[in-house]
Structure formats: structure tokens, C-alpha cells
C-alpha atoms as a PDB file:
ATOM      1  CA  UNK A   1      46.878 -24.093   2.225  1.00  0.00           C
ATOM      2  CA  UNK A   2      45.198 -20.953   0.414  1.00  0.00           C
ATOM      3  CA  UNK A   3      41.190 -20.712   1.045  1.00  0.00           C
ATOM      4  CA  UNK A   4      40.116 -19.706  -2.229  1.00  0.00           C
ATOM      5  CA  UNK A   5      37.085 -17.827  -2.805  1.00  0.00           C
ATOM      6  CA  UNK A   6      35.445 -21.136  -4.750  1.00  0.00           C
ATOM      7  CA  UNK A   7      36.140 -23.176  -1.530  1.00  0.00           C
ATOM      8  CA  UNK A   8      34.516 -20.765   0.735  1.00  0.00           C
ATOM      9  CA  UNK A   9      30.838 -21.098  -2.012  1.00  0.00           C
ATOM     10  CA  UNK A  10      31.254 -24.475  -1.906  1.00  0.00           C
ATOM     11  CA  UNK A  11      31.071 -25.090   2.089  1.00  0.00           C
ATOM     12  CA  UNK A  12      28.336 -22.415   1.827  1.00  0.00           C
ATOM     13  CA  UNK A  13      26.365 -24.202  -0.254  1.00  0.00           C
ATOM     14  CA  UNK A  14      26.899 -27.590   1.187  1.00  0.00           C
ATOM     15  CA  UNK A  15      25.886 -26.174   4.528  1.00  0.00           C
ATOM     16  CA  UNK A  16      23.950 -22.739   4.298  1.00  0.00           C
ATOM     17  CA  UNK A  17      26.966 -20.967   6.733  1.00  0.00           C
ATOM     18  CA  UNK A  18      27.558 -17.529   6.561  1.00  0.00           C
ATOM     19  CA  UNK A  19      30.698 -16.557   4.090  1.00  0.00           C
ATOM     20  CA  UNK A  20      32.883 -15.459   7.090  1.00  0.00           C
ATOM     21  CA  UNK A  21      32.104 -18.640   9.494  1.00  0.00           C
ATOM     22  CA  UNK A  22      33.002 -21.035   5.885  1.00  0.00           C
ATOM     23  CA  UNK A  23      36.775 -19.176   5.544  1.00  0.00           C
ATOM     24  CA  UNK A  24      37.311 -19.861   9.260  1.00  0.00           C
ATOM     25  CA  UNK A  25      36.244 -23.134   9.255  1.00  0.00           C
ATOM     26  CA  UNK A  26      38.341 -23.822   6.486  1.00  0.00           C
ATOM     27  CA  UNK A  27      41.302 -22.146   7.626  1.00  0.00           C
ATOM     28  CA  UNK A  28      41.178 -24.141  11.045  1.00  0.00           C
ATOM     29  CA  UNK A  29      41.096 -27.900   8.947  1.00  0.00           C
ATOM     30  CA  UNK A  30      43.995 -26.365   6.210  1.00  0.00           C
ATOM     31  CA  UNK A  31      41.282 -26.526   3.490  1.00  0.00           C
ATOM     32  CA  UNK A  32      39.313 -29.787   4.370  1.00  0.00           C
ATOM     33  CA  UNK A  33      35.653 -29.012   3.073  1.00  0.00           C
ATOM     34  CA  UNK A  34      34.462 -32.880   4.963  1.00  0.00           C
ATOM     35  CA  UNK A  35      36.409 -31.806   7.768  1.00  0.00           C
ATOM     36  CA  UNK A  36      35.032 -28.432   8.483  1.00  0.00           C
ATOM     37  CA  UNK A  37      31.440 -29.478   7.990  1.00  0.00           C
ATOM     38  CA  UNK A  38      32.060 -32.526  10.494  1.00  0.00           C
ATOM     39  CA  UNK A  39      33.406 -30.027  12.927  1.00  0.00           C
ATOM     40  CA  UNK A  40      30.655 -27.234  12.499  1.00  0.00           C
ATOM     41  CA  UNK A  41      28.076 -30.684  12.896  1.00  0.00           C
ATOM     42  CA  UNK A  42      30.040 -30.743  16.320  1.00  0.00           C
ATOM     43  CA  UNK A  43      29.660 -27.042  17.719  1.00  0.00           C
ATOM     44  CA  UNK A  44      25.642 -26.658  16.309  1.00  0.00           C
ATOM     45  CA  UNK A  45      26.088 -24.139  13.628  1.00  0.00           C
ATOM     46  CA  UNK A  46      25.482 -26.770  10.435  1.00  0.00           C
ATOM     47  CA  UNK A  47      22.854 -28.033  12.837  1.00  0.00           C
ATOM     48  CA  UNK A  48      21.540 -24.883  12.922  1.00  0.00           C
ATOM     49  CA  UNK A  49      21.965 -23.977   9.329  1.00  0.00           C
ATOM     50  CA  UNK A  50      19.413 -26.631   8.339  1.00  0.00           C
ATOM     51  CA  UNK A  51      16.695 -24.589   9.827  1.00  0.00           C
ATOM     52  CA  UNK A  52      17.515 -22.012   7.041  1.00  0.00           C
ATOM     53  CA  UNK A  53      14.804 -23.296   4.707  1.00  0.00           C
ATOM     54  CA  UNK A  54      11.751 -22.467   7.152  1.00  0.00           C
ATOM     55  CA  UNK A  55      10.415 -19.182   7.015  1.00  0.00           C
ATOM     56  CA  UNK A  56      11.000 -16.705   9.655  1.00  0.00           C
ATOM     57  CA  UNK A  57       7.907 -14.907   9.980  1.00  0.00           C
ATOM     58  CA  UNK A  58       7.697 -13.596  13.578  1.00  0.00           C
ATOM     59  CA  UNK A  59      10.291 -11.520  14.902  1.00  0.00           C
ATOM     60  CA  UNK A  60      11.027  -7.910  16.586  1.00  0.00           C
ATOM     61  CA  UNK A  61      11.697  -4.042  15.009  1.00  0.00           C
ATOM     62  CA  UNK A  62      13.733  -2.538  17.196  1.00  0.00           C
ATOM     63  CA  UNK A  63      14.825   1.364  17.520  1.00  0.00           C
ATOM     64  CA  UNK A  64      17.315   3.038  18.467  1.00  0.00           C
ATOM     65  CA  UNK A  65      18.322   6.748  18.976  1.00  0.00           C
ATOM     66  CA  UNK A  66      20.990   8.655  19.779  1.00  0.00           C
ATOM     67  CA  UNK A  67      21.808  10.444  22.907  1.00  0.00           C
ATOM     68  CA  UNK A  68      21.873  13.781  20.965  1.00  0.00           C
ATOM     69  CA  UNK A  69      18.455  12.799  19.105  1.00  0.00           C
ATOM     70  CA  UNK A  70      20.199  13.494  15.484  1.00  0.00           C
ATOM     71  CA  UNK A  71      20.583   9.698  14.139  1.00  0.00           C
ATOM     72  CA  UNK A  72      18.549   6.290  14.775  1.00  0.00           C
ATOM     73  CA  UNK A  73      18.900   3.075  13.389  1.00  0.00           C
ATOM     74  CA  UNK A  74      15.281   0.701  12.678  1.00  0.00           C
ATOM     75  CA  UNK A  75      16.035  -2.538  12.244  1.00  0.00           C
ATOM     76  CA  UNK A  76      14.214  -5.940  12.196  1.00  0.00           C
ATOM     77  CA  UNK A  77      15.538  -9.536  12.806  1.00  0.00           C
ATOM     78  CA  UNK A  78      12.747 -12.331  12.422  1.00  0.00           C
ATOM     79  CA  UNK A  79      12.741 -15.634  14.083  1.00  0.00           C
ATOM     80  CA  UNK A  80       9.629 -18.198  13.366  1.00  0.00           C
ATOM     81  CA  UNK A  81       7.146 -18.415  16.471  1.00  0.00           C
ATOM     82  CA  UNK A  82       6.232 -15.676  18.854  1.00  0.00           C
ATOM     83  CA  UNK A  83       7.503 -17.598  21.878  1.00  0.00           C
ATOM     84  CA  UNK A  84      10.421 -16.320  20.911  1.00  0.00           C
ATOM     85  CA  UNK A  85      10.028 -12.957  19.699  1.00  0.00           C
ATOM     86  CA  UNK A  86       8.843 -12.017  23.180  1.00  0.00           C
ATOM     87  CA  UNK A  87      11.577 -13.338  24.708  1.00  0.00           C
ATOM     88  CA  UNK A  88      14.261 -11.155  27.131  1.00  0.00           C
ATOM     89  CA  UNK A  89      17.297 -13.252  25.006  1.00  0.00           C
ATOM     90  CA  UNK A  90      15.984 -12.309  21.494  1.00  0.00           C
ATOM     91  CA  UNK A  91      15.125  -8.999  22.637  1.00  0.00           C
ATOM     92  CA  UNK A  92      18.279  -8.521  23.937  1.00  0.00           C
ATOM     93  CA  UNK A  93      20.055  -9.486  20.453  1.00  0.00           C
ATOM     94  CA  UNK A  94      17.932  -7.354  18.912  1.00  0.00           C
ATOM     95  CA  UNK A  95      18.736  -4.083  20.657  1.00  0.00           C
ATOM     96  CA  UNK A  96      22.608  -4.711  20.544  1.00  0.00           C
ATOM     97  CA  UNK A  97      21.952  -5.502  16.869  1.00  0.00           C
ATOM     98  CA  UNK A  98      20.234  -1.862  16.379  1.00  0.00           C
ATOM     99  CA  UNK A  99      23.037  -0.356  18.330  1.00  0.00           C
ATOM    100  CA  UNK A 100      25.787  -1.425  16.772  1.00  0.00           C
ATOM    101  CA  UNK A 101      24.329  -0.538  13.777  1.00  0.00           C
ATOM    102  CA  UNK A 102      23.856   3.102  14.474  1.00  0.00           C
ATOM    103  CA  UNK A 103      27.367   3.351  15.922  1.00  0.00           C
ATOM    104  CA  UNK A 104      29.241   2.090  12.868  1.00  0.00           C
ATOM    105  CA  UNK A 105      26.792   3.220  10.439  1.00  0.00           C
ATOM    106  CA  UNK A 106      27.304  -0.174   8.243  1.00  0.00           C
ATOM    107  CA  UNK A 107      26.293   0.716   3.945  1.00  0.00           C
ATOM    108  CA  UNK A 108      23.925  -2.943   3.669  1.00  0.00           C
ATOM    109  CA  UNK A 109      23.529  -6.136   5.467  1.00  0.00           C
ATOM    110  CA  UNK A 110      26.842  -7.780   4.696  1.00  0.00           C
ATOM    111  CA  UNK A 111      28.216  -5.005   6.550  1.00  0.00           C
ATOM    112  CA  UNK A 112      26.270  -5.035   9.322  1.00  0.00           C
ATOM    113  CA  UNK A 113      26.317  -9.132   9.563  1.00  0.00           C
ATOM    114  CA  UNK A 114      30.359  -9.040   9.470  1.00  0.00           C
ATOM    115  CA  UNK A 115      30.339  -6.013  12.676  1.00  0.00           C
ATOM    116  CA  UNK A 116      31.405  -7.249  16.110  1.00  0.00           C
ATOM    117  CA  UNK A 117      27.618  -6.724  18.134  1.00  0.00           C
ATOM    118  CA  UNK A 118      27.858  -4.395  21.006  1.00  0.00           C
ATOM    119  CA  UNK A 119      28.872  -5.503  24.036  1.00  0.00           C
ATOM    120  CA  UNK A 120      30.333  -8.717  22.718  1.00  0.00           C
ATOM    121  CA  UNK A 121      33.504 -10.018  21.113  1.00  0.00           C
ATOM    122  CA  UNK A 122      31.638 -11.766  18.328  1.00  0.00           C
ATOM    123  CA  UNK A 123      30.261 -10.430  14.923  1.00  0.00           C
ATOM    124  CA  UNK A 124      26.387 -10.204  14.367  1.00  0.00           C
ATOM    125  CA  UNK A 125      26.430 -13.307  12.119  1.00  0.00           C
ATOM    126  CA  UNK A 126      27.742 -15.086  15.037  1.00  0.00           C
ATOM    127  CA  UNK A 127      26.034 -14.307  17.471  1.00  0.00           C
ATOM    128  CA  UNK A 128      22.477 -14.978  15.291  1.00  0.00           C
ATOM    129  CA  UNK A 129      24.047 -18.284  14.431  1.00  0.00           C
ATOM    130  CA  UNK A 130      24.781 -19.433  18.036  1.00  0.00           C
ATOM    131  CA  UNK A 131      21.100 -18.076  19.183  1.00  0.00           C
ATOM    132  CA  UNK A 132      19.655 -20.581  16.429  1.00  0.00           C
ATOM    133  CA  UNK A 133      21.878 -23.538  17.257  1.00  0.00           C
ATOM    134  CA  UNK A 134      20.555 -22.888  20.717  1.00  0.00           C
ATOM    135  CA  UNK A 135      16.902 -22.053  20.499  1.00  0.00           C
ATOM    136  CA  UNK A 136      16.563 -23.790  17.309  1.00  0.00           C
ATOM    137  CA  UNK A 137      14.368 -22.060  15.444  1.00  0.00           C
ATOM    138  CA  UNK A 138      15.790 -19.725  11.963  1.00  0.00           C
ATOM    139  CA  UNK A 139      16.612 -15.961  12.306  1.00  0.00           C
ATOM    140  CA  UNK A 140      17.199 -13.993  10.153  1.00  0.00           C
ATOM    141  CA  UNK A 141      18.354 -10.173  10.414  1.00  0.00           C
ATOM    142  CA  UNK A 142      16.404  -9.148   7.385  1.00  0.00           C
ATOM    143  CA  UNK A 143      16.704  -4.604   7.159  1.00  0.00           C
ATOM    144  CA  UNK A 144      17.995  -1.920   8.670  1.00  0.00           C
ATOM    145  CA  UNK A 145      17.761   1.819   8.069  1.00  0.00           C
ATOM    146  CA  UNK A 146      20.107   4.588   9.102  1.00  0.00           C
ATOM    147  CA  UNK A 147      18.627   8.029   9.238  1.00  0.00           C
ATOM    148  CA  UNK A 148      20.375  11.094  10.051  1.00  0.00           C
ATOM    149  CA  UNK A 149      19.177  15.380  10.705  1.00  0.00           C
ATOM    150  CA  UNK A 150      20.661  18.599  10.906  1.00  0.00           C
ATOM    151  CA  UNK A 151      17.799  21.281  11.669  1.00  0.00           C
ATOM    152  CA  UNK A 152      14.992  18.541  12.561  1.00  0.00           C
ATOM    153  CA  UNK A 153      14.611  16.077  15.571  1.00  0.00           C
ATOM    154  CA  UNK A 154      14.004  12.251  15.434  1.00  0.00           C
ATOM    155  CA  UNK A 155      11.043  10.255  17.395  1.00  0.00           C
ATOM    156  CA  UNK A 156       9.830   6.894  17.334  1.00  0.00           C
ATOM    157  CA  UNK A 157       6.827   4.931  18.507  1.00  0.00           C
ATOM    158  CA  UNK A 158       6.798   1.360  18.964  1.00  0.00           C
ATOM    159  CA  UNK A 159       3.475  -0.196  18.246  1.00  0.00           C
ATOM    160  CA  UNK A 160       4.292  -4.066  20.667  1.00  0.00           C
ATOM    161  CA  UNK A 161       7.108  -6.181  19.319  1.00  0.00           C
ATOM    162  CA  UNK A 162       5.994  -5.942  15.560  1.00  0.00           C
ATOM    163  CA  UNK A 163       5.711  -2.702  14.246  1.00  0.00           C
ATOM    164  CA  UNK A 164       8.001   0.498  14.263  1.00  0.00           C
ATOM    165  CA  UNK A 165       7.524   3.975  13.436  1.00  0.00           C
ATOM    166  CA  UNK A 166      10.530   6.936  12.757  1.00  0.00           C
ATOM    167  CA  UNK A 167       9.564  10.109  12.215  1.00  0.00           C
ATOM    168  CA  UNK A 168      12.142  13.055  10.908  1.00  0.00           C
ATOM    169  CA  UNK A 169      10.183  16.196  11.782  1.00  0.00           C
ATOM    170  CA  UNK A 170      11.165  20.033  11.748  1.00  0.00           C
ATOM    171  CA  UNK A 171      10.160  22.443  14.347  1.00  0.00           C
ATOM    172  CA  UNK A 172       7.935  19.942  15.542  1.00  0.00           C
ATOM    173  CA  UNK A 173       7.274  18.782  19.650  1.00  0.00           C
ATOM    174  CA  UNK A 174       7.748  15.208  21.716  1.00  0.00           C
ATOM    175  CA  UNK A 175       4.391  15.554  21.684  1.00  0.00           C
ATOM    176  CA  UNK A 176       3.164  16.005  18.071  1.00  0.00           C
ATOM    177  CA  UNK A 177       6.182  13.317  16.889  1.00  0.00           C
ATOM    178  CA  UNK A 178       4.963  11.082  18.804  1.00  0.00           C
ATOM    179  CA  UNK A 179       1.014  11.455  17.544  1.00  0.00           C
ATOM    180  CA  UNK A 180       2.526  11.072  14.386  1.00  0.00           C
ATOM    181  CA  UNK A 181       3.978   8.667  14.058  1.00  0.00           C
ATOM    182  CA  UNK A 182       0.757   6.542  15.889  1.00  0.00           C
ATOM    183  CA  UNK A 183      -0.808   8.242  13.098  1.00  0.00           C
ATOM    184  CA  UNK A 184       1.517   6.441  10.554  1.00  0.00           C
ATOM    185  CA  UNK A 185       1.704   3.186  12.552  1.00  0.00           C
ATOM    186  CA  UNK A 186      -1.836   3.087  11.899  1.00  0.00           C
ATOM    187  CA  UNK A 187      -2.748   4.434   8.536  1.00  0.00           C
ATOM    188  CA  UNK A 188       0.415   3.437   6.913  1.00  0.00           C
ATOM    189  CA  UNK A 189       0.698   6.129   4.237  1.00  0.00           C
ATOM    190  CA  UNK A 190       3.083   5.043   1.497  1.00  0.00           C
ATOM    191  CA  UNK A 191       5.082   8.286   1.008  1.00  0.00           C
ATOM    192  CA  UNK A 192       4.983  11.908   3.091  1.00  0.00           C
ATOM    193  CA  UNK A 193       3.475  14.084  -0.170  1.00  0.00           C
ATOM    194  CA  UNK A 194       2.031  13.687  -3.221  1.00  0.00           C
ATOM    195  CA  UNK A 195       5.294  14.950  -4.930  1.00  0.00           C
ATOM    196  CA  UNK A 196       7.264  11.845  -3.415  1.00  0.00           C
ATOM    197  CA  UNK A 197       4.568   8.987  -5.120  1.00  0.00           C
ATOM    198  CA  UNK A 198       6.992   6.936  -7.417  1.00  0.00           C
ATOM    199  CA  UNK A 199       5.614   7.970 -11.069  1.00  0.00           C
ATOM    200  CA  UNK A 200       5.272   4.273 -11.926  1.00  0.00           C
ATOM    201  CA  UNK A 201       3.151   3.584  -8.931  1.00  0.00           C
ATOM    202  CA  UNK A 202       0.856   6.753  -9.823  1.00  0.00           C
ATOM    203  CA  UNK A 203       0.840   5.872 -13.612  1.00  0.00           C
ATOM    204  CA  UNK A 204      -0.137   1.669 -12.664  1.00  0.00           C
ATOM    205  CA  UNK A 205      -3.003   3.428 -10.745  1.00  0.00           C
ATOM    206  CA  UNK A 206      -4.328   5.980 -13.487  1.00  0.00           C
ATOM    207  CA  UNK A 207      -4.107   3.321 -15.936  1.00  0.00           C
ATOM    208  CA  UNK A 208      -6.632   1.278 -13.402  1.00  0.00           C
ATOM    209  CA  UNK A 209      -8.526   3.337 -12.274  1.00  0.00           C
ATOM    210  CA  UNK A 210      -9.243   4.542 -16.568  1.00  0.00           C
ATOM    211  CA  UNK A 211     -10.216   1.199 -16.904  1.00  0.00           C
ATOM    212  CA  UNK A 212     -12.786   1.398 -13.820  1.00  0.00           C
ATOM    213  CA  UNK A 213     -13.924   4.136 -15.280  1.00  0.00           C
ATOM    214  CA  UNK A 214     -14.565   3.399 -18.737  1.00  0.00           C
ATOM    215  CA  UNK A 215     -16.587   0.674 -17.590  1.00  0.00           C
ATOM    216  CA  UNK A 216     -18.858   3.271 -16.997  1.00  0.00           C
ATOM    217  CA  UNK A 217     -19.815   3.808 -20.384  1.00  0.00           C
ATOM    218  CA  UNK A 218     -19.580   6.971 -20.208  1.00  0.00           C
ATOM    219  CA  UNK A 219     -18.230   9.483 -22.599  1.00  0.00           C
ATOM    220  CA  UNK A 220     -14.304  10.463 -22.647  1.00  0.00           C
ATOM    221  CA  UNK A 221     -14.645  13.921 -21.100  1.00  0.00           C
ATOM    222  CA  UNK A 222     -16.816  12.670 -18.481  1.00  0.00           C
ATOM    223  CA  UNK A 223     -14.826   9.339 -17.569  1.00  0.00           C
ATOM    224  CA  UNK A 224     -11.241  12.134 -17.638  1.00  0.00           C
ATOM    225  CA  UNK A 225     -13.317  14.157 -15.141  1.00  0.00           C
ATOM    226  CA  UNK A 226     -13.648  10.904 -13.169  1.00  0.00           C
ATOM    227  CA  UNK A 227     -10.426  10.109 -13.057  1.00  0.00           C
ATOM    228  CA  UNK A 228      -9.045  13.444 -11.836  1.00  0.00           C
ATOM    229  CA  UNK A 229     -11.719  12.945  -9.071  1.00  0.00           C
ATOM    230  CA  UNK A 230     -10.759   9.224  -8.244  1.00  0.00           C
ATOM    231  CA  UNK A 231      -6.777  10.203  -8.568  1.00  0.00           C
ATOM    232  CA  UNK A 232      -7.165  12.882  -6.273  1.00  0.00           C
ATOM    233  CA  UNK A 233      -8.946  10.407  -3.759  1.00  0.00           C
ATOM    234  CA  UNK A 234      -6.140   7.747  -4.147  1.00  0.00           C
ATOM    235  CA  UNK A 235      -3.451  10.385  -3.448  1.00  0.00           C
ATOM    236  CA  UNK A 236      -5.002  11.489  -0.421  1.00  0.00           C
ATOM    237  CA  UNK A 237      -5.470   8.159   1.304  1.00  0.00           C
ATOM    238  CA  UNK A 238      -1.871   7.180   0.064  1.00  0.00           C
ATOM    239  CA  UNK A 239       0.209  10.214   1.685  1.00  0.00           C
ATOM    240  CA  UNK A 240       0.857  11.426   5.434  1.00  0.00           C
ATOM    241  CA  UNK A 241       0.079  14.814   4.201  1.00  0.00           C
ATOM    242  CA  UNK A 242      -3.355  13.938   2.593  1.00  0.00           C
ATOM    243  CA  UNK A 243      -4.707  11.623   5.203  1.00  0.00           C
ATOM    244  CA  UNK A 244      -6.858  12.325   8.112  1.00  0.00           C
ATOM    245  CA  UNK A 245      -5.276  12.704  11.333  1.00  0.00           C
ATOM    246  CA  UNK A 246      -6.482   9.476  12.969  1.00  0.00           C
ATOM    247  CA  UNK A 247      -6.982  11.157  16.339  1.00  0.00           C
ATOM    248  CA  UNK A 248      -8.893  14.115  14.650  1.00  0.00           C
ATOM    249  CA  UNK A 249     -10.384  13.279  11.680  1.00  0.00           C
ATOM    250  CA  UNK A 250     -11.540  16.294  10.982  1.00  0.00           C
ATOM    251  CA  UNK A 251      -8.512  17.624  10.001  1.00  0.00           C
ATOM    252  CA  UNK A 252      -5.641  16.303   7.879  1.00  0.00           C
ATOM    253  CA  UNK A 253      -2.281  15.370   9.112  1.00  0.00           C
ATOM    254  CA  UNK A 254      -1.270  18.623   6.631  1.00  0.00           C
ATOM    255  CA  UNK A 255      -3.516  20.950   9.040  1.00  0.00           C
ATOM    256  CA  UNK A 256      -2.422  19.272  11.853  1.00  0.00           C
ATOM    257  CA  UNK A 257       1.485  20.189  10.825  1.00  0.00           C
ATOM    258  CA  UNK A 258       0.414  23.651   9.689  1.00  0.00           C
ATOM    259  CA  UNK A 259      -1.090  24.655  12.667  1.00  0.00           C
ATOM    260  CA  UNK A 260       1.858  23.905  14.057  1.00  0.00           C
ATOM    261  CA  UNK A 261       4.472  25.284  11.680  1.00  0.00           C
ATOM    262  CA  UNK A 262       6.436  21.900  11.582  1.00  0.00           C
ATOM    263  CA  UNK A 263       6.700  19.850   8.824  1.00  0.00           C
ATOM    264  CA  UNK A 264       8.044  16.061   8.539  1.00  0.00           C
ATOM    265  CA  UNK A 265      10.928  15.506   6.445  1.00  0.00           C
ATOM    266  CA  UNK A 266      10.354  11.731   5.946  1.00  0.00           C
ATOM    267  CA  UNK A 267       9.643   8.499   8.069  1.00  0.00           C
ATOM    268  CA  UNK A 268      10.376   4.866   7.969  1.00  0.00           C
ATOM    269  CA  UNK A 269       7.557   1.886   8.952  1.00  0.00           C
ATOM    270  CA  UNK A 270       9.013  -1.169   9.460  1.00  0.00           C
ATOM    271  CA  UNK A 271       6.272  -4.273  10.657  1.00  0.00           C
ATOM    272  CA  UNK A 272       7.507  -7.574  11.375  1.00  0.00           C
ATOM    273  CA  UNK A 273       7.282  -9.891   8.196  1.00  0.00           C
ATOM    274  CA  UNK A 274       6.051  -7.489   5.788  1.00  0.00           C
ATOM    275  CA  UNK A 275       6.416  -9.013   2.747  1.00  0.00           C
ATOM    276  CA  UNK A 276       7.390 -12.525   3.901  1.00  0.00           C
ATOM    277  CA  UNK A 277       4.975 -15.332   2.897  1.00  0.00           C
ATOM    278  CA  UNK A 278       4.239 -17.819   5.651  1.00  0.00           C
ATOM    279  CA  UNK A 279       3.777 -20.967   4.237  1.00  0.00           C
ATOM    280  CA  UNK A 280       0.222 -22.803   5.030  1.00  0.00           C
ATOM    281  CA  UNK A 281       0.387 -26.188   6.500  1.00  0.00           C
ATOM    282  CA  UNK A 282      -2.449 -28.628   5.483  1.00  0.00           C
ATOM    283  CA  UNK A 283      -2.384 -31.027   8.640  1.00  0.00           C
ATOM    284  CA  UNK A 284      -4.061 -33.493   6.796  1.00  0.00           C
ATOM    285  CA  UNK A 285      -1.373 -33.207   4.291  1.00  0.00           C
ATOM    286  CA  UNK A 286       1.158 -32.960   7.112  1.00  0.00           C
ATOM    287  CA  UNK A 287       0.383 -36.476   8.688  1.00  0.00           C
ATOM    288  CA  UNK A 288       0.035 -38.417   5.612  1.00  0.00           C
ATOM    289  CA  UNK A 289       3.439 -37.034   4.395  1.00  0.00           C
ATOM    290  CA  UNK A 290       4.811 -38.704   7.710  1.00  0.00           C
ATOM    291  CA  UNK A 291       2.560 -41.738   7.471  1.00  0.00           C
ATOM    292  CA  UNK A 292       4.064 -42.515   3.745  1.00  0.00           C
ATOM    293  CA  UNK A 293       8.121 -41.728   5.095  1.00  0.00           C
END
């Protein structure tokens, strides 16, 4: 029997399973939908695919570099408690993960889900699928970046499980990548200069901080003059280049390159969960919810 494509959404949505676990399961029961989500009931995965609804919070970035230092892949797969996160297992998944990822240099997710993981005869969605039917907890492998140089070099610092720093930096040492990007870890600049601030994020600030400062009551030349003062301020505490060096503050990370005659091309942050928001349990809540079925 042909798996159509409207079978394949239909098992998906009946039991949260990746797209390329649905076609197989159909093709191995001839196109029974019943069938196929009895027997993925059997082997853990629509089990597992109930757990898809909680939110994965926790988790671990992982880097990884080449041998040659000219490419790295970051990415970050998140899980729900911290038990796990910190586990050898997870940890283990997450580093073949980031591997294969910079060997096949996959263009989104999708791709990256449907590669066979390093070291393994299974494809990334797999394997993640097993590990939850296992452990039983959701996972998720939520972003990856590929980055790639010619005349620069590549380092990384590794703040614990949960945060990850990549730095692309030119003429630069070990040494001063690695201060860095601690430096960026920690301060968490949004962009490298002033000339790479999105216009729309610059413009949503002017507009605010014009209002802050016509609050003032002060007349328009003066409140203008405020606001070049204030913008100024906001761009320096937003970029790498405009920040102080959080191991010198004396001196900004701009001195700290120039004095050095390297300069950083760009650099990617990724901490665990960013973005994701946990959902806050009322126990109270919790208990009576049980206590009324």
C-alpha cells in the first residue's frame, strides 16, 4: 500500500512521532494507522511521545571543534530535570549529536534530526526518542550553529553544563580567546559592534528612552542632548566592543583587542533554556487537581 504524505500527519498527530519514525511504522503494518500506534505502544516510543507536552527546560550546550580549529558546531538538546543533564548517557548523546553535526554540516533541524548520529547506526531522532522511552523524561534537540573561518581561529569556553561561548577571532591567542569569551559568557553582549545592532532594536530603544526623557520636562534640545547621552550608554553596555573587559574594567574589550591587534569576527552564546518558559506548579493546586480526578 502507498504511505501518503496525509497518512504520515495523521499518525503524527495522533501520537506526537517524528515524521520519519510515522512512514516506517506505517510501511511495516501496509498502512494500518491503529496498527502502527499499537505497535509503537509496544517498543516505548508513543509511550514516550506523551511526555512531549512537558517542557524541557534543563539540558546541555555542547561544542565541538575541529581538529584543524577552522569549523565548530554549538548545539543544545534540553531534557526536563538536572539529574539528567549531568548525566554520562545524556552527555554522551549530546557530544555525538554536536559531532555529527559539524561533519555533515546539516542547513536546519530537520536535517540534522533525519542524520545517522556518530558512532551509531541510528538517526538523531532515534536515538533522542529511545533515550526518552528509557529515561522518561522529554528531550528535545532545540539549535545548532555551524560556524566556519579562513584567516581567523575558533575557541570556546564552557561555562558548567548550561552555557556556551564561540568566539571567531583574528590574529588573536588561546589565551585572549579564551578571556573572551568568559568575558561574553558573563556580560552577554547582544552583538560584537555598534554597526551590527538590528536598526529595529536601536530604534524600539530611542523611541523609549525619548519617552524617559521627556518625562523630564525639559525642553526639546535639552531632552535630544539626553538622548544622544543615554543612546550612547545603551550601545556600550549592549556590544562586546563597548563593554568593559570583565577581568579589567578599566579598559574596554575594544582596548583590550587593540592592544593586541586582533579583532573578533563574531561569536555565538548559547545557555540552556533561554527563552523557554518553565511552567510554575502551584502544589496546592497540584493536589486538589488529583484529589477532584
Amino acid at each position: 500500500m502507498q504511505i501518503t504524505a496525509s497518512m504520515v500527519k495523521e499518525l503524527r498527530e495522533r501520537t506526537g512521532s517524528g515524521m520519519m519514525e510515522c512512514k516506517k511504522a506505517l510501511q511495516e503494518t501496509d498502512g494500518d494507522i491503529d496498527v502502527a500506534i499499537e505497535n509503537m505502544r509496544k517498543s516505548g516510543l508513543a509511550k514516550a511521545d506523551k511526555k512531549a507536552g512537558r517542557v524541557a527546560a534543563e539540558g546541555r550546550v555542547v561544542i565541538e571543534i575541529s581538529d584543524d580549529g577552522k569549523s565548530a558546531a554549538v548545539v543544545e538538546v534540553n531534557c526536563e530535570t538536572d539529574f539528567v543533564s549531568g548525566g554520562d548517557d545524556f552527555l554522551s548523546m549530546v557530544k555525538a549529536i554536536a559531532k555529527t553535526a559539524l561533519l555533515n554540516q546539516p542547513a536546519d533541524l530537520a536535517a540534522l534530526s533525519a542524520m545517522t548520529l556518530d558512532g551509531t547506526s541510528e538517526t538523531v531522532e532515534e536515538t533522542i526518542k529511545e533515550k526518552i522511552a528509557k529515561i522518561g523524561e522529554n528531550m528535545q534537540l532545540r539549535r545548532f550553529e555551524l560556524v566556519s573561518t579562513e584567516d581567523g581561529i575558533l575557541g570556546s569556553y564552557l561555562h558548567g553544563n548550561r552555557m556556551g561561548v564561540l568566539v571567531e577571532m583574528v590574529n588573536g591567542s588561546d589565551e585572549l580567546l579564551k578571556d573572551v569569551a568568559m568575558h561574553i559568557a558573563a556580560s552577554n553582549p547582544l552583538c560584537v559592534s555598534e554597526a551590527d545592532v538590528p536598526v529595529e532594536t536601536l530604534e524600539k530603544e530611542k523611541e523609549i528612552l525619548r519617552a524617559q526623557a521627556l518625562e523630564s520636562g525639559k525642553p526639546a534640545d535639552i531632552v535630544e542632548k539626553m538622548l544622544t547621552g543615554r543612546i550612547r550608554k545603551y550601545l556600550a553596555e549592549i556590544t562586546l566592543l563597548g563593554q568593559s573587559f570583565v577581568k579589567d574594567p578599566d579598559k574596554t574589550v575594544e582596548t583590550l583587542l587593540a592592544d593586541a591587534d586582533a579583532k573578533v569576527l563574531r561569536f555565538v552564546r548559547y545557555e540552556v533554556g533561554e527563552g523557554i518558559e518553565k511552567k510554575q506548579e502551584n502544589f496546592a493546586d497540584e493536589v486538589m487537581a488529583q484529589v477532584n480526578g
